[in-house]
C-alpha atoms as a PDB file:
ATOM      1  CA  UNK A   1     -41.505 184.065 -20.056  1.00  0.00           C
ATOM      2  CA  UNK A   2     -39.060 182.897 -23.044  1.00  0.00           C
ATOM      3  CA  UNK A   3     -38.453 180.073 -20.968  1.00  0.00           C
ATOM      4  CA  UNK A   4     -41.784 178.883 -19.795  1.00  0.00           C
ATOM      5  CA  UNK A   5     -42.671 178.863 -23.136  1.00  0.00           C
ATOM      6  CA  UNK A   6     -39.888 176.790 -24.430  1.00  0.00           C
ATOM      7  CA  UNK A   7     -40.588 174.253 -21.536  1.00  0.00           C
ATOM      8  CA  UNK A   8     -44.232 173.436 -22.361  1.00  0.00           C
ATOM      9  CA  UNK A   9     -43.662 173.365 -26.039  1.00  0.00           C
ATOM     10  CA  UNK A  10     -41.269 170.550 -25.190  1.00  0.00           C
ATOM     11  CA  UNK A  11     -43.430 168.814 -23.099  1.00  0.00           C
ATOM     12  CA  UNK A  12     -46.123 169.143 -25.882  1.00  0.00           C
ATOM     13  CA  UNK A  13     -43.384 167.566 -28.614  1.00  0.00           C
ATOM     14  CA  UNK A  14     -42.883 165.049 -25.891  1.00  0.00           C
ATOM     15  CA  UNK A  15     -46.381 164.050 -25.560  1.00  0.00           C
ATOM     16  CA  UNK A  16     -46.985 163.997 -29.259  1.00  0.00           C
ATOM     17  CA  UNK A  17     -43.872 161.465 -29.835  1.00  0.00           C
ATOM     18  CA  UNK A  18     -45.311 159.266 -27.024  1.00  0.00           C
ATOM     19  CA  UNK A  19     -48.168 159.197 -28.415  1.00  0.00           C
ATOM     20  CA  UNK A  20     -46.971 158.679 -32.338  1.00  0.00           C
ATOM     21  CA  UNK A  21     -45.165 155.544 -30.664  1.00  0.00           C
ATOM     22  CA  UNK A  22     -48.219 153.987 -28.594  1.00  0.00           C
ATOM     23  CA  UNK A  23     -50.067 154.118 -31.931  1.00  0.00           C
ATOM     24  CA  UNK A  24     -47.512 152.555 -34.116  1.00  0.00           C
ATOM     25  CA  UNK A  25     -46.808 149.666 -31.650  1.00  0.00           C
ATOM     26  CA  UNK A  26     -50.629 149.442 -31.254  1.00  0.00           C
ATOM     27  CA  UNK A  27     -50.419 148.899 -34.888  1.00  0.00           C
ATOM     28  CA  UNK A  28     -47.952 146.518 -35.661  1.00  0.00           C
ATOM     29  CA  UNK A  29     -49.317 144.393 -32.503  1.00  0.00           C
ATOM     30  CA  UNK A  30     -52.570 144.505 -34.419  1.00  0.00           C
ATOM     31  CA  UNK A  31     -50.946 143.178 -37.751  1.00  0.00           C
ATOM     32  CA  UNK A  32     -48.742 140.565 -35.463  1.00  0.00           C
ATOM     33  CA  UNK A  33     -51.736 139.014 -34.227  1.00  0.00           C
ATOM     34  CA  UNK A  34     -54.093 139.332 -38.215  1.00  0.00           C
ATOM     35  CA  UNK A  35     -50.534 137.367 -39.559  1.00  0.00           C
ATOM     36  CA  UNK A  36     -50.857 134.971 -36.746  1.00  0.00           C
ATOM     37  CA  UNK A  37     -54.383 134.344 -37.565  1.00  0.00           C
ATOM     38  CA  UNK A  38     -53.841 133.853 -41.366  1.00  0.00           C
ATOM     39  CA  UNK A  39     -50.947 130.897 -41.001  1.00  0.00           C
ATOM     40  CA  UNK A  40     -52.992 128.985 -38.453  1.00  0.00           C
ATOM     41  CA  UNK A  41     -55.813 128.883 -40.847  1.00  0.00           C
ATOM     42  CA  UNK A  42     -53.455 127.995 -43.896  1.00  0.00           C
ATOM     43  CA  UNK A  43     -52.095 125.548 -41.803  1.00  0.00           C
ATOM     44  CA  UNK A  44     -55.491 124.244 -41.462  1.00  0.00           C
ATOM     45  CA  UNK A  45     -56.277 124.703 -44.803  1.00  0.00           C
ATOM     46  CA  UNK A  46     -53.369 122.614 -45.723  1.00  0.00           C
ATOM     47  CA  UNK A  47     -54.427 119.591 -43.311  1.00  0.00           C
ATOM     48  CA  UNK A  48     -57.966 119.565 -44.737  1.00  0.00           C
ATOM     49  CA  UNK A  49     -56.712 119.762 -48.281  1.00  0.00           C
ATOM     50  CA  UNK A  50     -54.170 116.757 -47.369  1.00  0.00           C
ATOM     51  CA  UNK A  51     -56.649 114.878 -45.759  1.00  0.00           C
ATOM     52  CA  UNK A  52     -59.437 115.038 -48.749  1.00  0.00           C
ATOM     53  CA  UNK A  53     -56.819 113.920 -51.384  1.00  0.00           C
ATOM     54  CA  UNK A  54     -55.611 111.207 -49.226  1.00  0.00           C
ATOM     55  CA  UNK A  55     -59.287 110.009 -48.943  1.00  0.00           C
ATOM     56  CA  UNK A  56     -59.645 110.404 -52.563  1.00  0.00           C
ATOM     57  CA  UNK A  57     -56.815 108.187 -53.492  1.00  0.00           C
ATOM     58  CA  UNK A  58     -57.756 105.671 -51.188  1.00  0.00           C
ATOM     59  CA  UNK A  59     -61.030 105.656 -52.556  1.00  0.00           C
ATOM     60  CA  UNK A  60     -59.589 104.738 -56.079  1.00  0.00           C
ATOM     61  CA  UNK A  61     -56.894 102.839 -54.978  1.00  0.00           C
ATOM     62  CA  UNK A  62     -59.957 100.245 -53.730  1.00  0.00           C
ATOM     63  CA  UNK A  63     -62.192 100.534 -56.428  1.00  0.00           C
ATOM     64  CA  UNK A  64     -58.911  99.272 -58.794  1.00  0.00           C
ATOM     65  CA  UNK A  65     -58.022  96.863 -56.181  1.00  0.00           C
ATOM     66  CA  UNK A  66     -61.966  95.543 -56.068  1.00  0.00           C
ATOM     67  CA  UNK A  67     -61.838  95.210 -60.019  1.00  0.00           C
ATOM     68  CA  UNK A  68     -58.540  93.598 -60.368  1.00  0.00           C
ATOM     69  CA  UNK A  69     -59.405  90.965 -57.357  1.00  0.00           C
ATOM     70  CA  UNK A  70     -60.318  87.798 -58.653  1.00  0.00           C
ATOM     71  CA  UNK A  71     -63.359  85.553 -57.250  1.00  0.00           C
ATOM     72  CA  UNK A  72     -60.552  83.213 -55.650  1.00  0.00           C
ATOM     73  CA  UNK A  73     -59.002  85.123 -52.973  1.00  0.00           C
ATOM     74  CA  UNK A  74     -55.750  83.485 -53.323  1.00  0.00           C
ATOM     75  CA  UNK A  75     -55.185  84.233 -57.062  1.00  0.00           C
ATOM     76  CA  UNK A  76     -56.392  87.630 -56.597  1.00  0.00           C
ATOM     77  CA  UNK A  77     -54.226  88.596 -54.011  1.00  0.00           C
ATOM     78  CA  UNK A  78     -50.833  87.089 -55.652  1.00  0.00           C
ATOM     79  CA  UNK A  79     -52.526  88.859 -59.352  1.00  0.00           C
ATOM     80  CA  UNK A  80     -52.054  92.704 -57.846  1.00  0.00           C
ATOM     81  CA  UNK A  81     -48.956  91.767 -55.619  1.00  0.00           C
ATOM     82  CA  UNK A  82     -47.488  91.188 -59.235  1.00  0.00           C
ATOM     83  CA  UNK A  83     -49.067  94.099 -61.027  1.00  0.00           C
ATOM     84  CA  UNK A  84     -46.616  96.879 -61.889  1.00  0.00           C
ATOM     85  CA  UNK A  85     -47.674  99.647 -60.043  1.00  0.00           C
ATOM     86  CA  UNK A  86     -47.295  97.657 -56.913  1.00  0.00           C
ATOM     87  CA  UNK A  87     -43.586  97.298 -57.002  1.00  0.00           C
ATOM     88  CA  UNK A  88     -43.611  94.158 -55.718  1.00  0.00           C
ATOM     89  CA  UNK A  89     -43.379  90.014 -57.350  1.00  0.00           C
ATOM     90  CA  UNK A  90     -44.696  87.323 -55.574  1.00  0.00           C
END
């Protein structure tokens, strides 16, 4: 009887390993897939954050263009070419 005992107590420690294991990788896939989920939408974040600032500039960067033109389009254009901030001389 010593030995029936000692068999079904291991099959019992057995069991309770197996199932230790199924519920830590059931964890950790769980956490795998809430990490994925979190850098997609940072990454998305990111974009939408990009894309707003890069509309915002743009939208200054034509209001100072519009009120450094001049009514002549000619002597407007060749005025910012030679501004400063445009790095360039004409």
């Amino acid at each position: 009887m010593n030995r029936a005992n000692k068999k079904s107590e291991s099959g019992v420690v057995l069991i309770t390993v197996l199932s230790g294991i199924l519920i830590l990788t059931v964890v950790a896939l769980a956490l795998a897939s809430s990490v994925r989920v979190a850098q997609e939408e940072l990454g998305n974040r990111k974009e939408h954050l990009q894309a707003y600032y890069m509309a915002r500039s743009s939208v200054y960067t034509t209001a100072a263009l519009l009120t450094v033109v001049s009514p002549t389009p000619k002597e407007g254009l060749i005025e910012v070419a030679n501004e400063a901030w445009s790095g360039r001389r004409v």
